[in-house]
C-alpha atoms as a PDB file:
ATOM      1  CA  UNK A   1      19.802 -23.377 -26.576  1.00  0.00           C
ATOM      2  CA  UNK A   2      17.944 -21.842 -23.898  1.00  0.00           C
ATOM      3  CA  UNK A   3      18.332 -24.889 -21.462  1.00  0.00           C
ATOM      4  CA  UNK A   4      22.289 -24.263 -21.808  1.00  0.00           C
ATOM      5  CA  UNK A   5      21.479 -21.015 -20.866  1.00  0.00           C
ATOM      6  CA  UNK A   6      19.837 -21.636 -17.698  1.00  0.00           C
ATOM      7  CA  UNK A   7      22.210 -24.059 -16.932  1.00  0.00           C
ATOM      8  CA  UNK A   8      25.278 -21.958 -17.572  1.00  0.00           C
ATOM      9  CA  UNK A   9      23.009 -19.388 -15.154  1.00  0.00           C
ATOM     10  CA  UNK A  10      23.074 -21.819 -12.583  1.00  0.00           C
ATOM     11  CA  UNK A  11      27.004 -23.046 -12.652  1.00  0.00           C
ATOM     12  CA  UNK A  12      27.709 -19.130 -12.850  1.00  0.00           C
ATOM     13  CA  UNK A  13      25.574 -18.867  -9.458  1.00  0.00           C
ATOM     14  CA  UNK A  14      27.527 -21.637  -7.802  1.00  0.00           C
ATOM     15  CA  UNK A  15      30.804 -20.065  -8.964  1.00  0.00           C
ATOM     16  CA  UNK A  16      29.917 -16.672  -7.246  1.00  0.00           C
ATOM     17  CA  UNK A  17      28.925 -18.729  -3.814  1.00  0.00           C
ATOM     18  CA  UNK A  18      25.598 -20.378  -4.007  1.00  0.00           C
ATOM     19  CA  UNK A  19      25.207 -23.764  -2.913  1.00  0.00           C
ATOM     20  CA  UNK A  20      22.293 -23.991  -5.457  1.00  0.00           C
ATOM     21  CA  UNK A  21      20.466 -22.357  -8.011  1.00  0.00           C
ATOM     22  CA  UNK A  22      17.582 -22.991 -10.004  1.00  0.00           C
ATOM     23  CA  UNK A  23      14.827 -21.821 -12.213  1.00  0.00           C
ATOM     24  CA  UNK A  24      10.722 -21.177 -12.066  1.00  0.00           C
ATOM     25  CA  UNK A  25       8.126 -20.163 -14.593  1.00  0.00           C
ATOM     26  CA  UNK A  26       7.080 -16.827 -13.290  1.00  0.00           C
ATOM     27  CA  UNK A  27       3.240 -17.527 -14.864  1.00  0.00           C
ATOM     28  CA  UNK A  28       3.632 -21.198 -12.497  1.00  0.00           C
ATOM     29  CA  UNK A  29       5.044 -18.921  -9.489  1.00  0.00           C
ATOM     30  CA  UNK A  30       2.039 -16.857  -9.339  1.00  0.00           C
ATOM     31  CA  UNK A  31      -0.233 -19.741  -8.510  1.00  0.00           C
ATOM     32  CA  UNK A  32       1.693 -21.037  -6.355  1.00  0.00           C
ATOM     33  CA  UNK A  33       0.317 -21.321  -2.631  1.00  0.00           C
ATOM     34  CA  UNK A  34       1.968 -18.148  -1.254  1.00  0.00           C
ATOM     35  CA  UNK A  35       0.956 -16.053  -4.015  1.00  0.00           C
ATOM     36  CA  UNK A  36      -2.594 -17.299  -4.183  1.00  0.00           C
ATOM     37  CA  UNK A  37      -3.383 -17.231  -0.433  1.00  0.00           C
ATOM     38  CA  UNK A  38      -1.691 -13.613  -0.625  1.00  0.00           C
ATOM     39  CA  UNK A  39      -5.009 -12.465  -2.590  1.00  0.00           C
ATOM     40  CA  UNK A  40      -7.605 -14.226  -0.200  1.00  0.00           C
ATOM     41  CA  UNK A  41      -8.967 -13.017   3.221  1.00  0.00           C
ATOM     42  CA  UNK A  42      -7.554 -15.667   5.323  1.00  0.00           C
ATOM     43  CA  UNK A  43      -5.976 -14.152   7.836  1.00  0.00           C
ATOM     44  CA  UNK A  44      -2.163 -14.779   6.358  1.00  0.00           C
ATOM     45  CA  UNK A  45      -1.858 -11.720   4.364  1.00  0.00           C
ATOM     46  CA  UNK A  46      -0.215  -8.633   4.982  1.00  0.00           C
ATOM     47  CA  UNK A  47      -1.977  -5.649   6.334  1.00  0.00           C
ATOM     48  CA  UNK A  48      -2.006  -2.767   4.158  1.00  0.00           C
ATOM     49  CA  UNK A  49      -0.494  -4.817   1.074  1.00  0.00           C
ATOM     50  CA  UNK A  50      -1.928  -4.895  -1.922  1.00  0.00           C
ATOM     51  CA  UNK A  51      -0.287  -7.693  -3.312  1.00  0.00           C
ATOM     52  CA  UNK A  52       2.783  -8.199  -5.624  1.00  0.00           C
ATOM     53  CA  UNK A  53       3.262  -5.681  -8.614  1.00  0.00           C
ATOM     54  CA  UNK A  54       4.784  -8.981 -11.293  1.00  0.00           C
ATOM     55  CA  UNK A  55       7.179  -6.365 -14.217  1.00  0.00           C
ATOM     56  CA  UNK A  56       5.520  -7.409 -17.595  1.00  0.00           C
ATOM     57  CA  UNK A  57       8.442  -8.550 -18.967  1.00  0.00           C
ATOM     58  CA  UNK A  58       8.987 -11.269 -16.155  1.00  0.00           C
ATOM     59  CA  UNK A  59       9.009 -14.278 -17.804  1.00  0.00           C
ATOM     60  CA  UNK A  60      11.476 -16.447 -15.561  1.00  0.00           C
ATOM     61  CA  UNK A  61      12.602 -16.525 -11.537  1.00  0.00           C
ATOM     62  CA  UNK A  62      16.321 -17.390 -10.945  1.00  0.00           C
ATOM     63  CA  UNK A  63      16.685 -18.015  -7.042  1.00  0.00           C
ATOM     64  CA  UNK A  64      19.492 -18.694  -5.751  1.00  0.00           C
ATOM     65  CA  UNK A  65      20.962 -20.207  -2.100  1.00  0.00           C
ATOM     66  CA  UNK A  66      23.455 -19.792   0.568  1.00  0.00           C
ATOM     67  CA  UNK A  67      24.318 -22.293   3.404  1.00  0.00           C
ATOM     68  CA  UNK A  68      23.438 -21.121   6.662  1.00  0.00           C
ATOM     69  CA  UNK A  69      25.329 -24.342   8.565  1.00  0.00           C
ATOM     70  CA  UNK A  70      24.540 -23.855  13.171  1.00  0.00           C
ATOM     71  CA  UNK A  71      27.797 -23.343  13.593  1.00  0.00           C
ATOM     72  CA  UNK A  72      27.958 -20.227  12.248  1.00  0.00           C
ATOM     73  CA  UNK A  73      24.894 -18.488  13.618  1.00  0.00           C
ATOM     74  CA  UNK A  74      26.648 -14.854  13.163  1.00  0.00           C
ATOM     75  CA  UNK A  75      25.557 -15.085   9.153  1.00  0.00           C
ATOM     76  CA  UNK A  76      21.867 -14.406  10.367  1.00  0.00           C
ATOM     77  CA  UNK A  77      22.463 -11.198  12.839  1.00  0.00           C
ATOM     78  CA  UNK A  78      20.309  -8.668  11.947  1.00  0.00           C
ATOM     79  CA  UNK A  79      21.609  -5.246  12.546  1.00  0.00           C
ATOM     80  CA  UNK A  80      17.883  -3.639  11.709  1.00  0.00           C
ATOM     81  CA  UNK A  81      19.120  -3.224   7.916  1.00  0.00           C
ATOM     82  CA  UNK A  82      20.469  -6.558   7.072  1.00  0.00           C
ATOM     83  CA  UNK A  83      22.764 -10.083   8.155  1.00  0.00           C
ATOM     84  CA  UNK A  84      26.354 -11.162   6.728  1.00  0.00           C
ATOM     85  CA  UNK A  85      24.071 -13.714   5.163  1.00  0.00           C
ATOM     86  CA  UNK A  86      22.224 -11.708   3.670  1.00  0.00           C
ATOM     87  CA  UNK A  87      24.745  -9.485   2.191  1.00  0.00           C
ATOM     88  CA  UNK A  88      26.239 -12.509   0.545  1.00  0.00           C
ATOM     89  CA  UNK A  89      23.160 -13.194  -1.253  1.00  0.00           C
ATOM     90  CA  UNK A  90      22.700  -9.557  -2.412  1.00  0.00           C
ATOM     91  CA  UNK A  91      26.592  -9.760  -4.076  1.00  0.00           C
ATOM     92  CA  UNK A  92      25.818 -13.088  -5.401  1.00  0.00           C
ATOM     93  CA  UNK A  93      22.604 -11.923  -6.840  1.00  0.00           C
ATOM     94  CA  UNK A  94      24.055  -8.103  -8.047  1.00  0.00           C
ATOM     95  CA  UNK A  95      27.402  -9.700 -10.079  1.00  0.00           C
ATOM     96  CA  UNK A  96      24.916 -12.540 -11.096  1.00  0.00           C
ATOM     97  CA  UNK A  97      22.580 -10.025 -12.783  1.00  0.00           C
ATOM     98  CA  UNK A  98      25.307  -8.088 -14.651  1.00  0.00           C
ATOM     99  CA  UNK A  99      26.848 -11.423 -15.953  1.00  0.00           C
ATOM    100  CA  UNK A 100      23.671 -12.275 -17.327  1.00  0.00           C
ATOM    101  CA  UNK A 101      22.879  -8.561 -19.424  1.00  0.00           C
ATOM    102  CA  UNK A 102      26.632  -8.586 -20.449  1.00  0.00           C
ATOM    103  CA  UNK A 103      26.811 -12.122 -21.616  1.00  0.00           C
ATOM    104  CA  UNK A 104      23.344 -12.628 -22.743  1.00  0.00           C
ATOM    105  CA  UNK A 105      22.060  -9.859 -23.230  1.00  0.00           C
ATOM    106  CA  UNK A 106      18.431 -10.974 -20.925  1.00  0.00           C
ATOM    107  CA  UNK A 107      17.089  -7.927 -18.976  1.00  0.00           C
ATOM    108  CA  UNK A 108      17.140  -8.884 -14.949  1.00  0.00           C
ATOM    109  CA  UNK A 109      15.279  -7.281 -12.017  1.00  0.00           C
ATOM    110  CA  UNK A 110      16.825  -8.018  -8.785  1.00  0.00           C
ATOM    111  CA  UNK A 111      14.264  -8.871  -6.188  1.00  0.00           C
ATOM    112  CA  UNK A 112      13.954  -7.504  -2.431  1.00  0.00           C
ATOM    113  CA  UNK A 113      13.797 -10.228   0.400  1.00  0.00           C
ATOM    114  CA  UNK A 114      10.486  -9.034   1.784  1.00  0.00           C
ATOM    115  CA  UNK A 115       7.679  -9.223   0.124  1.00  0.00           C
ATOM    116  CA  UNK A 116       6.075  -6.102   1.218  1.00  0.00           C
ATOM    117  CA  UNK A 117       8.765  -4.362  -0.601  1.00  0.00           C
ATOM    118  CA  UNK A 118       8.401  -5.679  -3.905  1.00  0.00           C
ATOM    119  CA  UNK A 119       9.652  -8.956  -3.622  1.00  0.00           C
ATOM    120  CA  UNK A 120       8.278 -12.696  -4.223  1.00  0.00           C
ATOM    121  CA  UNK A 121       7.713 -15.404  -2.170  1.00  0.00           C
ATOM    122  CA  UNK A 122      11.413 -17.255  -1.953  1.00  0.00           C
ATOM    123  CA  UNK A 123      10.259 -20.578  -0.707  1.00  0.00           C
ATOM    124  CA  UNK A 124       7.754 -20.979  -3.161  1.00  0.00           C
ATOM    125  CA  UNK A 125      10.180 -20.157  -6.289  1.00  0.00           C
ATOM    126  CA  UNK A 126      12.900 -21.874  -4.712  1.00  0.00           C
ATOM    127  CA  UNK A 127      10.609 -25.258  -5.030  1.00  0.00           C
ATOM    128  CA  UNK A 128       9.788 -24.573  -8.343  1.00  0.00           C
ATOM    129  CA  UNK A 129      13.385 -23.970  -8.993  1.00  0.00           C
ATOM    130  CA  UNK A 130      13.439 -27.188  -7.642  1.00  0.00           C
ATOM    131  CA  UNK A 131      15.942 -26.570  -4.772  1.00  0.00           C
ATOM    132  CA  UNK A 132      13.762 -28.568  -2.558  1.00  0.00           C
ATOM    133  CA  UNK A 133      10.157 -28.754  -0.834  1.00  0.00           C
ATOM    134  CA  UNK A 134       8.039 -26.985   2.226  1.00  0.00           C
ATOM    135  CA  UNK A 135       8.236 -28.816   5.061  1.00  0.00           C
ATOM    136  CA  UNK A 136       6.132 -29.282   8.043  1.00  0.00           C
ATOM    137  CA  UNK A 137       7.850 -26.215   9.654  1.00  0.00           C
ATOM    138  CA  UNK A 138       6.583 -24.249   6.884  1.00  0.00           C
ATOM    139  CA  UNK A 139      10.534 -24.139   5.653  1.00  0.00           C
ATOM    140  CA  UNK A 140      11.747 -25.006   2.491  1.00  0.00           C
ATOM    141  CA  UNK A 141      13.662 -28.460   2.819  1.00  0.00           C
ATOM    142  CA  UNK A 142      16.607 -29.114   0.524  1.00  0.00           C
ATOM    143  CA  UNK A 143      18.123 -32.784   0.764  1.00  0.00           C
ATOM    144  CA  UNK A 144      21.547 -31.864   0.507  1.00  0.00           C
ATOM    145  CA  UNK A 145      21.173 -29.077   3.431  1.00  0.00           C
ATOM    146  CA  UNK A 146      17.368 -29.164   5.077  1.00  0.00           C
ATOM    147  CA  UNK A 147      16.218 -25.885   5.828  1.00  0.00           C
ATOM    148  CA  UNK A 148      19.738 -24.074   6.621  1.00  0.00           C
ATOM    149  CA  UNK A 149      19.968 -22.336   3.360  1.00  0.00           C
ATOM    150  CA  UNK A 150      19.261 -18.856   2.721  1.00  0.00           C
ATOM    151  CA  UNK A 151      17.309 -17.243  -0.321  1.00  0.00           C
ATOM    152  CA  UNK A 152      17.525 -14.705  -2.763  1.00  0.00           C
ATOM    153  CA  UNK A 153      15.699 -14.238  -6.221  1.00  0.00           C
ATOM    154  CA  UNK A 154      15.946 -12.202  -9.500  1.00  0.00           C
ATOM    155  CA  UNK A 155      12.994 -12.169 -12.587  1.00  0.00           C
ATOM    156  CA  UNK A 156      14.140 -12.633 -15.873  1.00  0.00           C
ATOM    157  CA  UNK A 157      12.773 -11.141 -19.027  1.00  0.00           C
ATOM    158  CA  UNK A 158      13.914 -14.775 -20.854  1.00  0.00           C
ATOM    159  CA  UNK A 159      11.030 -17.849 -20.951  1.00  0.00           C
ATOM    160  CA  UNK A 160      13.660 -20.142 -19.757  1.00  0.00           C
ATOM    161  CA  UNK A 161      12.852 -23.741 -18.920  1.00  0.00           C
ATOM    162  CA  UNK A 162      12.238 -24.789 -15.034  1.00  0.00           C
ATOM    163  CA  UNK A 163      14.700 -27.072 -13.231  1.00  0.00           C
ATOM    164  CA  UNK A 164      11.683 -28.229 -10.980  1.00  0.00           C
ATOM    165  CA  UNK A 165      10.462 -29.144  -8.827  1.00  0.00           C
ATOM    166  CA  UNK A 166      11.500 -32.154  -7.472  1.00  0.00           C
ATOM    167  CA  UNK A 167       9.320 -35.378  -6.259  1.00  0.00           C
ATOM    168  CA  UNK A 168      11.862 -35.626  -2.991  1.00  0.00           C
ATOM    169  CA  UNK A 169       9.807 -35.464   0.214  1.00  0.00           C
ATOM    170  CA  UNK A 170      11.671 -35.698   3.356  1.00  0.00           C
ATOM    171  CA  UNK A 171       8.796 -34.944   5.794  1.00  0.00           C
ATOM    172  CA  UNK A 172       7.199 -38.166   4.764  1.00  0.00           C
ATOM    173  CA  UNK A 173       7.206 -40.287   7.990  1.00  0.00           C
ATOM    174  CA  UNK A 174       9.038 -38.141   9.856  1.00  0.00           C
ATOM    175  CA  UNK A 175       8.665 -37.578  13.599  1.00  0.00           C
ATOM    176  CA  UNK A 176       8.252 -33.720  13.664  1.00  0.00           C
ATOM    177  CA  UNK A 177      11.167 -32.370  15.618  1.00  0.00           C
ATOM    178  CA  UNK A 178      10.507 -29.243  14.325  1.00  0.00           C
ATOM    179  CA  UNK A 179       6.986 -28.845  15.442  1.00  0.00           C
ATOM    180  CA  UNK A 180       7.761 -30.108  19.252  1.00  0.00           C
ATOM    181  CA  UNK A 181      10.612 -27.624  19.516  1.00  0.00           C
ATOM    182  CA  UNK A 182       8.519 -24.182  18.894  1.00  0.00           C
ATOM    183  CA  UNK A 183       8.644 -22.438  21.601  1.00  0.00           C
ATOM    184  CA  UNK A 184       5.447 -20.186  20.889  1.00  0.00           C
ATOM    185  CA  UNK A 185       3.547 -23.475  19.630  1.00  0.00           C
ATOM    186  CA  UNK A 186       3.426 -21.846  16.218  1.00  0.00           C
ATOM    187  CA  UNK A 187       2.213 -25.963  14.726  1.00  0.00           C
ATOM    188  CA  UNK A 188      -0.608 -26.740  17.578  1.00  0.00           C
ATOM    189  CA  UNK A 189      -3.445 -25.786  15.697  1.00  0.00           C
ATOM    190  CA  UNK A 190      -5.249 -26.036  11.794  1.00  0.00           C
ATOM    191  CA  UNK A 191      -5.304 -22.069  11.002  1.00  0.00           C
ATOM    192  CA  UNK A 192      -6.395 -23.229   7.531  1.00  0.00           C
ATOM    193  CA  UNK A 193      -8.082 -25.937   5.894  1.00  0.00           C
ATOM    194  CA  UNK A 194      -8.322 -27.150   2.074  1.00  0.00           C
ATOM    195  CA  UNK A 195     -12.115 -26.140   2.213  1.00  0.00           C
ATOM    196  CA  UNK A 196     -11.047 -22.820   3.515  1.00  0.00           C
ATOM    197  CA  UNK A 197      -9.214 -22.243   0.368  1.00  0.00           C
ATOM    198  CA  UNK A 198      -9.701 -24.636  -2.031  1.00  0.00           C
ATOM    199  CA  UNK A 199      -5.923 -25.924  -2.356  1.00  0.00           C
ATOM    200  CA  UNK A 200      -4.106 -28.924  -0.682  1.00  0.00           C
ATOM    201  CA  UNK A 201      -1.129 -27.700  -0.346  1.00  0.00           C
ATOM    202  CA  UNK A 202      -1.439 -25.595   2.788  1.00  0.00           C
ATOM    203  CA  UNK A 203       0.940 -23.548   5.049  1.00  0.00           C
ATOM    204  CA  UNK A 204       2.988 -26.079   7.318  1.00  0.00           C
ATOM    205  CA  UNK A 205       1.841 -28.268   4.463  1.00  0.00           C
ATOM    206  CA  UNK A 206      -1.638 -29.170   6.626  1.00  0.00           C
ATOM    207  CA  UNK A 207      -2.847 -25.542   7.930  1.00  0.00           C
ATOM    208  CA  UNK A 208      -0.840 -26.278  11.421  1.00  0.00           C
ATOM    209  CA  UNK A 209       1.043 -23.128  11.340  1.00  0.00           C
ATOM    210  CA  UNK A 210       0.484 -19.952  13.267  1.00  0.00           C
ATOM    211  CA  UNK A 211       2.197 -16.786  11.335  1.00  0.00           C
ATOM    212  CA  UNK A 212       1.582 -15.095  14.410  1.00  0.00           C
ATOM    213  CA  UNK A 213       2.845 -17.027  16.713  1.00  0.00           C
ATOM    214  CA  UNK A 214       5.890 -17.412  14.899  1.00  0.00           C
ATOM    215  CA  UNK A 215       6.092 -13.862  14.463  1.00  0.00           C
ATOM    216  CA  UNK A 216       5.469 -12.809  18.524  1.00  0.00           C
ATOM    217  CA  UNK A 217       8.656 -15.049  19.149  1.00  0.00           C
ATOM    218  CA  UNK A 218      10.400 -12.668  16.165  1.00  0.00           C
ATOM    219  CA  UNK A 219       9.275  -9.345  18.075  1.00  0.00           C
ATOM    220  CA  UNK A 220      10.307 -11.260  21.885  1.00  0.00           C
ATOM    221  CA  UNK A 221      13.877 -12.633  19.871  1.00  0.00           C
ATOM    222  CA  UNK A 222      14.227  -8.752  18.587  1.00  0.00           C
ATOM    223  CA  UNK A 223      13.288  -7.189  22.114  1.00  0.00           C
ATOM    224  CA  UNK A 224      15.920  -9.586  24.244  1.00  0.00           C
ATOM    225  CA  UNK A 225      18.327  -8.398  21.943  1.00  0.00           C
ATOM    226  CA  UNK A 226      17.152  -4.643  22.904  1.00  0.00           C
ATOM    227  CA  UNK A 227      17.242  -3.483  19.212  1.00  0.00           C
ATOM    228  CA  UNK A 228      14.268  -1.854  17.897  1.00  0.00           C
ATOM    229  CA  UNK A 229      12.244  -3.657  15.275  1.00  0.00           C
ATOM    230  CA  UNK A 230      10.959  -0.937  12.802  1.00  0.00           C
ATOM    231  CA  UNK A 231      10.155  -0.239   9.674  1.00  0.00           C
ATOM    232  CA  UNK A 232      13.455  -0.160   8.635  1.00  0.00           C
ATOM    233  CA  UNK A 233      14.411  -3.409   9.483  1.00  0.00           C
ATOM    234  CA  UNK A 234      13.995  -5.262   5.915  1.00  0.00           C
ATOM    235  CA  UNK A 235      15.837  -2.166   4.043  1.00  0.00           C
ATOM    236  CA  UNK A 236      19.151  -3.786   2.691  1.00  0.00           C
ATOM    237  CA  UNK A 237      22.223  -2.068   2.648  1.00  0.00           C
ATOM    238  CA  UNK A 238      24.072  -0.188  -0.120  1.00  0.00           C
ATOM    239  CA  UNK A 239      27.039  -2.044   0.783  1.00  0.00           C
ATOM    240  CA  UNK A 240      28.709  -5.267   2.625  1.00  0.00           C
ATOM    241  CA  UNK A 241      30.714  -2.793   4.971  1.00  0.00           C
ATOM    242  CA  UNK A 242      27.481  -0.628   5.834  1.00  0.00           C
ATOM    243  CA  UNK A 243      26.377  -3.738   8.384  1.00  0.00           C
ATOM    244  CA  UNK A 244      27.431  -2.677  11.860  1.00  0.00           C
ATOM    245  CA  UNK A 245      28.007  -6.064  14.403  1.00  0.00           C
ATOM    246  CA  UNK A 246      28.090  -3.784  16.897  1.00  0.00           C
ATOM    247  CA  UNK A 247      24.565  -3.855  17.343  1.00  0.00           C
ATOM    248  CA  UNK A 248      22.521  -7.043  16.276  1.00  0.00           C
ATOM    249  CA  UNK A 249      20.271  -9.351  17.536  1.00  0.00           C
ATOM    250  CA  UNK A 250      19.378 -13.589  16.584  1.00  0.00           C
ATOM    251  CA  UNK A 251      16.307 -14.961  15.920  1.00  0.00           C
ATOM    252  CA  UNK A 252      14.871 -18.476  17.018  1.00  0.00           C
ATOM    253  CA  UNK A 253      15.626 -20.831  14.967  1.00  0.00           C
ATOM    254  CA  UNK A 254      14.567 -24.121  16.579  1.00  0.00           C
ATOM    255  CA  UNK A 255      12.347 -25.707  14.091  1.00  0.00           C
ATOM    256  CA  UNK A 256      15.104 -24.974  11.644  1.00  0.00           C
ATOM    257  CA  UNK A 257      17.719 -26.570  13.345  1.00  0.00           C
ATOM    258  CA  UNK A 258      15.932 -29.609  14.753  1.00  0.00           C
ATOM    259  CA  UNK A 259      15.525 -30.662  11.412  1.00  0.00           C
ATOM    260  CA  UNK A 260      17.599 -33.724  10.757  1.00  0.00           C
ATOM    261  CA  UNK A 261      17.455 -33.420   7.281  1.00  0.00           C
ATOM    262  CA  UNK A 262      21.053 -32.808   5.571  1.00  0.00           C
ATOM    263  CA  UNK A 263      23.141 -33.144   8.994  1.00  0.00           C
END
């Protein structure tokens, strides 16, 4: 019964616009590599964050994904509040939710993007979910799309079983496009090691990613695009017609798109 459930979830998802869907354990989730590093003093987490507040009732993650294809780069302008992309995941996920409590009855908590609002770590959940896996540019890789999908997540007060993850691993002997094209060098050096943290599944996979690095070419992406980055700029908007693309700006997206996974 309950795996009809999560797949009628799913085919529901793709129905409202998802490429893909899929469900994660929420008691798996939190051990996941994100979540655990998130609680050590490594240098990844996030200043002034406590850590994620998990609802009791949480017993399942339902994430959900959008394709975000390079020739349509406008779905990822920011406007400091959110992206067209984004604001299809938040409809997806919104009529998603209330399909579920109306035809099931299962309480849902619709999840923020960022984690230091309240949300969970997408990639993680999504490979759970098993949508796909990280790869070396610290990205989740799906093999139907690579990394040019988009994220969104909801908890579910329903134990429902995971569709993941999957044993597909497209990094493997791969030549690292995505590491030669940063332009901030994000991948040149181990910030992390397995002995550092006792896990072997590390950011970038091996440690070789820089979070500020990759975040200094965020700020530089945000400042060429002379829109202020504040502390407003992961707020989501009420509505799809509250995005103005009057003012926006693009972030880099070269390890992303030098992928050659799912071209």
């Amino acid at each position: 019964m309950k795996s009809n459930v999560a797949t009628q979830m799913i085919e529901k998802a793709k129905e409202k616009g998802a490429v893909m869907a899929g469900i994660a354990s929420v008691e798996l989730l939190k051990k996941t590599p994100s979540h655990e590093i998130l609680n050590m003093k490594t240098g990844l987490e996030i200043k002034n964050f406590a850590g994620i507040s998990w609802p009791k009732n949480a017993k399942s993650a339902l994430v959900i994904a959008v394709s975000h294809p390079e020739d349509k780069p406008s779905l990822d302008w920011w406007d400091g509040k959110s992206s067209p992309g984004n604001n299809v995941l938040i409809r997806i996920i919104r009529e998603l939710s209330i399909w579920i409590q109306e035809e099931y009855g299962i309480k849902t908590q619709e999840m923020p993007y960022a984690v230091e609002r309240g949300g969970i770590y997408l990639k993680d959940t999504a490979v759970l979910a098993g949508l796909g896996c990280i790869g070396r540019n610290n990205l989740l890789i799906t093999p139907e799309l690579g990394p040019r999908v988009r994220l969104r997540a909801m908890l579910l007060a329903e134990d429902l079983p995971s569709t993941g993850p999957i044993s597909s691993d497209p990094c493997d002997g791969c030549e690292e496009f995505c590491r030669k094209e940063c332009p901030q060098n994000a991948f040149a050096e181990r910030i992390l090691s397995s002995a550092d943290v006792g896990m072997a599944m590390l950011p970038g996979r091996d440690g070789f990613f820089s979070r500020a690095n990759c975040m200094f070419q965020l700020n530089k992406d945000a400042e060429d695009s002379e829109v202020n980055l504040d502390d407003n700029v992961h707020l989501v908007p009420d509505s799809e017609e509250d995005f103005n693309m009057d003012v926006r700006f693009k972030y880099c997206r070269k390890c992303e798109l030098s992928c050659p996974i799912g071209k």
